[in-house]
N, C-alpha and C. Protein backbone atom coordinates (compact mmCIF):
# COMPACT_ATOMS: atom_id res chain seq x y z
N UNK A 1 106.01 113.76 93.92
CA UNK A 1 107.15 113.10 94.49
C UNK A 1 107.99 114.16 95.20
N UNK A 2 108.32 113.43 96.39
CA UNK A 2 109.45 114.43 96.99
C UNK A 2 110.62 114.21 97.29
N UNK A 3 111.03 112.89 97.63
CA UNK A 3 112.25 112.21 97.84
C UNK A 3 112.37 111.24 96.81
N UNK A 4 113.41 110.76 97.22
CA UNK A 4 114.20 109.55 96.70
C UNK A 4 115.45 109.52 97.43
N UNK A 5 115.25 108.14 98.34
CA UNK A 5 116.54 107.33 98.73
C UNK A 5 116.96 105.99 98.04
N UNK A 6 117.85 105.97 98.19
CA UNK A 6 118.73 104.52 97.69
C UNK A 6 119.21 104.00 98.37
N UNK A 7 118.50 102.69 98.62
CA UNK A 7 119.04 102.03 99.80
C UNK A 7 119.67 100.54 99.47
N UNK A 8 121.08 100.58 99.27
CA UNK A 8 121.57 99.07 98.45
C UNK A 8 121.49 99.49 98.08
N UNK A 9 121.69 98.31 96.93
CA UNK A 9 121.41 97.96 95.22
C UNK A 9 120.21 97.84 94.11
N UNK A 10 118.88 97.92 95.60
CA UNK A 10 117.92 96.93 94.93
C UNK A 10 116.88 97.65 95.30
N UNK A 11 117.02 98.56 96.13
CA UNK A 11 115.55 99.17 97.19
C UNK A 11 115.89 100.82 96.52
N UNK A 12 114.64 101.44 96.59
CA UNK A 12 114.13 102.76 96.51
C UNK A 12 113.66 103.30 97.46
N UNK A 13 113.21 104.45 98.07
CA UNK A 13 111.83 104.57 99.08
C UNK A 13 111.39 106.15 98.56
N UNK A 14 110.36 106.16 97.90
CA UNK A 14 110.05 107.36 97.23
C UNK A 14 109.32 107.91 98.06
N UNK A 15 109.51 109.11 99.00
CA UNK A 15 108.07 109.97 99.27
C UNK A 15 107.87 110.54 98.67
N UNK A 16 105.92 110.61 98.58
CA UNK A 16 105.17 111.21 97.97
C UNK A 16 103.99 112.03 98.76
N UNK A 17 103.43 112.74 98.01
CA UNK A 17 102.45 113.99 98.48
C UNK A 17 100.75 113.55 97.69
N UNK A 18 99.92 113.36 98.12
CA UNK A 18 98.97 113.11 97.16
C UNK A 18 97.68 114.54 97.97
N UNK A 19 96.70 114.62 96.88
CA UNK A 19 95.95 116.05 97.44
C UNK A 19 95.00 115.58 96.70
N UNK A 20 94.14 115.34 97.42
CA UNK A 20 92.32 115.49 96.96
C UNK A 20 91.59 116.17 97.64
N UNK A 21 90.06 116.63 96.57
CA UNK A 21 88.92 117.11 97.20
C UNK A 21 87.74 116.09 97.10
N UNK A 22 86.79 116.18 98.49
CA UNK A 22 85.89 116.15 98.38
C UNK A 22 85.05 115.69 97.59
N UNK A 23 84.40 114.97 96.92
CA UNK A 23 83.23 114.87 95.95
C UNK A 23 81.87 116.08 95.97
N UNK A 24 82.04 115.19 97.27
CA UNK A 24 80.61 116.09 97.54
C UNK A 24 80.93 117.29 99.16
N UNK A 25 81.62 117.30 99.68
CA UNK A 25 82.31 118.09 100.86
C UNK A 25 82.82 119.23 99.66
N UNK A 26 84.10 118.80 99.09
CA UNK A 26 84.88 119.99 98.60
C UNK A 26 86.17 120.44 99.46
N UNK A 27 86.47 119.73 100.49
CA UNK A 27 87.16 119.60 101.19
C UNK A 27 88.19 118.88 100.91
N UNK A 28 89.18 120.22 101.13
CA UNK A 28 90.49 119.58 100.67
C UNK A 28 91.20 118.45 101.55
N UNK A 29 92.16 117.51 100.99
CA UNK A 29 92.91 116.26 101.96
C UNK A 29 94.42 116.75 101.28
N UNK A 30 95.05 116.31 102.04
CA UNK A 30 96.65 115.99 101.86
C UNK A 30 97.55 114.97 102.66
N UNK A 31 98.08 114.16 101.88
CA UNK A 31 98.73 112.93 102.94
C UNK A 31 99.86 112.49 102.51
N UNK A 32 100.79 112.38 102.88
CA UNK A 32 102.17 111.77 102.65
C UNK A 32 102.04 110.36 102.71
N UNK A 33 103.20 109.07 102.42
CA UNK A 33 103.19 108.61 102.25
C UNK A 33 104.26 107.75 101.59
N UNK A 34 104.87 106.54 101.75
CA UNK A 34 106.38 106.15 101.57
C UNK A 34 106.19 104.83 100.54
N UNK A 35 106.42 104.90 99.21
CA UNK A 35 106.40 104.02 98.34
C UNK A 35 107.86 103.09 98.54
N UNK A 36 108.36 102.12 98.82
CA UNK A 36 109.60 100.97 98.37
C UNK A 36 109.48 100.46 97.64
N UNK A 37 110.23 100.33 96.48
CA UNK A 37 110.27 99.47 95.47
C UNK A 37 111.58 99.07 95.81
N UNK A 38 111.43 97.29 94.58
CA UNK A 38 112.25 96.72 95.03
C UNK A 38 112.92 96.54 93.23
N UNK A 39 114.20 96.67 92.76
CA UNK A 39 114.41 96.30 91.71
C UNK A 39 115.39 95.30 91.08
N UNK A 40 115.00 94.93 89.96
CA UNK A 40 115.76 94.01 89.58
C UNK A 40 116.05 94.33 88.30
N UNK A 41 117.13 94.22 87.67
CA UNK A 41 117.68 94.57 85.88
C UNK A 41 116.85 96.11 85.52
N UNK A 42 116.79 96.67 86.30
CA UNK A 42 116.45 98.30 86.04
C UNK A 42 114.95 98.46 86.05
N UNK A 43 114.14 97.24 86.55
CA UNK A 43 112.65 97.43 86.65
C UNK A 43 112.43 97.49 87.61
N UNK A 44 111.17 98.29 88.61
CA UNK A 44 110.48 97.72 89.79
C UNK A 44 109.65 95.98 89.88
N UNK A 45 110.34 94.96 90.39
CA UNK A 45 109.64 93.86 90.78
C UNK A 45 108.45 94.22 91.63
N UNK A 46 108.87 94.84 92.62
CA UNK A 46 107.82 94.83 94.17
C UNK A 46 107.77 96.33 94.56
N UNK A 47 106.43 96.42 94.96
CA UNK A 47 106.34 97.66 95.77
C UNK A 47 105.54 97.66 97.12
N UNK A 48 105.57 98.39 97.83
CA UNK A 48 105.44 97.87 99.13
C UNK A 48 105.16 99.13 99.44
N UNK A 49 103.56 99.82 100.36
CA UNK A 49 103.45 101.38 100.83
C UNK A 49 103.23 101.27 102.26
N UNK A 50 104.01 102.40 102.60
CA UNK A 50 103.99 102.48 103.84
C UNK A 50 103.02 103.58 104.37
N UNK A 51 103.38 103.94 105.38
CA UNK A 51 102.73 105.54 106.09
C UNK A 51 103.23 106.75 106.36
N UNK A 52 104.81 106.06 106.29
CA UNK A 52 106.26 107.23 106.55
C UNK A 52 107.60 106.86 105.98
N UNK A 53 108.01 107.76 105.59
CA UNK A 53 109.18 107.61 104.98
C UNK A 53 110.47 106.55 106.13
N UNK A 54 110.51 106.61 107.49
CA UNK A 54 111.02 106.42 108.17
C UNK A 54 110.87 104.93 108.38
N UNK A 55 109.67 104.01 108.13
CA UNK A 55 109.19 102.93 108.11
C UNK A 55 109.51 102.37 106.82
N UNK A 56 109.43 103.03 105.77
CA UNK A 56 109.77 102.21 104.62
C UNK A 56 111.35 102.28 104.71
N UNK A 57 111.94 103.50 105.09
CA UNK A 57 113.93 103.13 105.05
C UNK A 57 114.09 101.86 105.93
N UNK A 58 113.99 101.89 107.40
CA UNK A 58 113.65 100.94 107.82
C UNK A 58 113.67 99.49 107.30
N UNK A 59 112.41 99.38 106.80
CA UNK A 59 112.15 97.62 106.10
C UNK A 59 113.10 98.19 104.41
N UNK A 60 113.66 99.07 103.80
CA UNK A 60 114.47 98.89 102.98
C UNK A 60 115.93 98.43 103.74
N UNK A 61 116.43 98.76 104.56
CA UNK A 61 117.27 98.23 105.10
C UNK A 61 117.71 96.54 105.63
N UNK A 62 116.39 96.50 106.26
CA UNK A 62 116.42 95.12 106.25
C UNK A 62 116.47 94.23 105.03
N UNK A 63 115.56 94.77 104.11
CA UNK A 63 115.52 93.85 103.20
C UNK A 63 116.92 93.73 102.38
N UNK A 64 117.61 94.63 102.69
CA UNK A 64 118.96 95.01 101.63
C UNK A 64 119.56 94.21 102.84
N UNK A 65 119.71 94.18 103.95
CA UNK A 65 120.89 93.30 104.79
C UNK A 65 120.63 92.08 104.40
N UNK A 66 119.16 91.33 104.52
CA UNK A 66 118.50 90.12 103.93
C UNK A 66 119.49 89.39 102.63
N UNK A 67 119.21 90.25 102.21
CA UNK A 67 119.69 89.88 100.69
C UNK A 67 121.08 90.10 100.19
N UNK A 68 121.57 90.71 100.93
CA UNK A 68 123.24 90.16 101.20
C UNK A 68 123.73 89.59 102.08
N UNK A 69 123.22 88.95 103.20
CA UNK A 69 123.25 87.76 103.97
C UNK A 69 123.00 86.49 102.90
N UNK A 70 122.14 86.20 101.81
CA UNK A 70 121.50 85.04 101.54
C UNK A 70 122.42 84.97 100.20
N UNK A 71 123.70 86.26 99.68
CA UNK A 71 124.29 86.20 98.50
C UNK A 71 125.69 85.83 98.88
């Protein structure tokens, strides 16, 4: 894990780092990657992955305007 934003009340957007090898290559990978969760009473309900941190703030935003439009 590398971030954590808070977006609202209800949204997270965690970047993360993940690193594998190869099976049979041995060849190393590395890829980022933007987890949103969505919460309710201190649990994650929903999670939602993106490709960039910038895309998941994004649709956390919306979803946080969403949902204080509909409260």
């Amino acid at each position: 894990m590398e971030r954590i934003d808070f977006v609202g009340e209800r949204y997270e957007v965690v970047t993360v780092r993940q690193f594998g090898r190869g099976a049979g290559s041995g060849v190393e990978v590395e890829m980022r990657i933007a987890q949103l969760y969505e919460v309710h009473d201190e649990k994650a309900t929903r999670l939602h992955y993106y490709p960039d941190r910038e895309m998941a703030l994004t649709a956390a935003e919306r979803l946080s305007r969403e949902a204080d439009q509909s409260a």
